[in-house]
Protein backbone atom coordinates (compact mmCIF):
# COMPACT_ATOMS: atom_id res chain seq x y z
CA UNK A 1 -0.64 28.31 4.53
CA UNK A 2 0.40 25.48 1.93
CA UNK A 3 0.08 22.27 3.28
CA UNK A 4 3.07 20.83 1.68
CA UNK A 5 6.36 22.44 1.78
CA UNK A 6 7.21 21.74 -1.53
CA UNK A 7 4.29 23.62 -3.21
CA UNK A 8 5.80 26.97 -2.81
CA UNK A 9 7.93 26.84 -5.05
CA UNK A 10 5.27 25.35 -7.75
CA UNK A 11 6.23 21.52 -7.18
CA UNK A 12 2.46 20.33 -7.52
CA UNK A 13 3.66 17.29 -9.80
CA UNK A 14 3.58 15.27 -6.54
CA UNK A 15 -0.11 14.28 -6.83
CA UNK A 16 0.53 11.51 -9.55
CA UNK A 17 2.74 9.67 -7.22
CA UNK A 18 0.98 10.04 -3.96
CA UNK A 19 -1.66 8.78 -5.70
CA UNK A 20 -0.05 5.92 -7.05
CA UNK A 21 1.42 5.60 -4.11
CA UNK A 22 -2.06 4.98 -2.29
CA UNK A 23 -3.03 2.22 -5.30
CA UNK A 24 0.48 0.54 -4.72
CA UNK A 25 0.14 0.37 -1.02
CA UNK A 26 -3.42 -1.33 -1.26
CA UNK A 27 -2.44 -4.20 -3.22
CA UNK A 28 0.54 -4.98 -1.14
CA UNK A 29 -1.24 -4.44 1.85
CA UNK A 30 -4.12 -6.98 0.16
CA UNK A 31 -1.35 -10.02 -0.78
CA UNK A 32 0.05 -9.14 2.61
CA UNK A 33 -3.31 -9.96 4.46
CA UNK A 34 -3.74 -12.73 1.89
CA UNK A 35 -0.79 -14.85 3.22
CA UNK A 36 -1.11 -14.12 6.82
CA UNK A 37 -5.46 -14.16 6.93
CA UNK A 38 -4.62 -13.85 10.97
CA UNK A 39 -3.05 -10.27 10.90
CA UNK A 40 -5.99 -8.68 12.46
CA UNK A 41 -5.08 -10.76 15.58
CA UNK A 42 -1.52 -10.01 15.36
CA UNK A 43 -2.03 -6.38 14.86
CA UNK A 44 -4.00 -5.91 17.76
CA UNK A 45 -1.65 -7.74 20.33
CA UNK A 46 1.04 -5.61 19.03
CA UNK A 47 2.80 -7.67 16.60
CA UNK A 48 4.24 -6.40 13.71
CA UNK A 49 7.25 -8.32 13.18
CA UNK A 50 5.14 -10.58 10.76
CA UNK A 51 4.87 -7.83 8.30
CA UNK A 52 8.74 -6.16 8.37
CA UNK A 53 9.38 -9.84 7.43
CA UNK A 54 7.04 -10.21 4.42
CA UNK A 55 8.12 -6.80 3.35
CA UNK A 56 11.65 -7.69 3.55
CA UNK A 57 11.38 -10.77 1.53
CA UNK A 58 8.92 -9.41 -1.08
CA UNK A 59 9.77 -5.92 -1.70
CA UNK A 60 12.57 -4.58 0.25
CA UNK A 61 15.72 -6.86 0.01
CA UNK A 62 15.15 -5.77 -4.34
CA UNK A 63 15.98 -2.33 -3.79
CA UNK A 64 15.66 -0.67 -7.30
CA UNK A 65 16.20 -3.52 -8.85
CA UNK A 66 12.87 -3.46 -11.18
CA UNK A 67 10.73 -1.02 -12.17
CA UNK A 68 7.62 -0.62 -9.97
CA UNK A 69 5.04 -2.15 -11.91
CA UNK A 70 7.28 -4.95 -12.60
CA UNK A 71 7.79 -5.31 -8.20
CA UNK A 72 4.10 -4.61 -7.10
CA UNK A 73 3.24 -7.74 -10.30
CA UNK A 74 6.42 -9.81 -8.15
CA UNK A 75 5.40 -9.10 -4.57
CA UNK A 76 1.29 -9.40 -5.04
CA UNK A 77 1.29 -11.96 -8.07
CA UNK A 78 -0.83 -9.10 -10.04
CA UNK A 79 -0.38 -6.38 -12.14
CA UNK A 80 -0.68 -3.27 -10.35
CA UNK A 81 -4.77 -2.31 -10.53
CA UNK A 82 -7.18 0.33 -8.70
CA UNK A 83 -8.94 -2.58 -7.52
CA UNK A 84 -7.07 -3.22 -4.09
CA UNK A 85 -7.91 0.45 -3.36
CA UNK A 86 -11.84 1.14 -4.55
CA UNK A 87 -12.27 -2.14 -2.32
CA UNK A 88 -10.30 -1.19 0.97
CA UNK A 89 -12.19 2.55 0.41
CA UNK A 90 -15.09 0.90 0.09
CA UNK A 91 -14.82 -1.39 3.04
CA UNK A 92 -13.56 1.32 5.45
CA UNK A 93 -16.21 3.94 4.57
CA UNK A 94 -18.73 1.25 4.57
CA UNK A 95 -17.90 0.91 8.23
CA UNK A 96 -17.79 4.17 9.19
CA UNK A 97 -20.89 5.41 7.73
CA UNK A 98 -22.94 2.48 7.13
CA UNK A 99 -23.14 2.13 4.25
């Protein structure tokens, strides 16, 4: 059984941008929890309308407007980098394993 439904038909080329995907997602996430340093707070009393607002003034409301690249540099104040990721992997399985 494939795991995707797409890979029957030989559309593997999805890796690059789940990937990217995962990078992109890490720095946002990062500037997010920059601004708002009490999130973990939030988060756990339920509270999420915090971060549909900071998504909806720094990345949704531009559509396609720019390129990627050019909206992860706008919404985190960075260029996009691996660096938000290898740290939030290395944090989480830090945690979980001790390390």
């Amino acid at each position: 059984c494939l795991q995707d439904v797409h890979w029957h038909i030989g559309h593997l080329g999805y890796f690059p941008t789940y990937l990217i995907g995962r990078l992109y997602s890490a720095q946002i996430f990062q500037a997010f929890r920059r601004d708002h340093p009490d999130w973990d707070r939030q988060c756990s009393q339920g509270e999420f309308g915090l971060l549909k607002q900071w998504l909806t003034r720094t990345i949704y409301r531009y559509g396609r407007r720019y390129p990627a690249r050019e909206l992860i540099a706008k919404a985190t104040g960075s260029e996009p980098s691996a660096e938000p990721f290898i740290g939030y992997v290395e944090d989480k399985f830090s945690e979980i394993y001790g390390l």
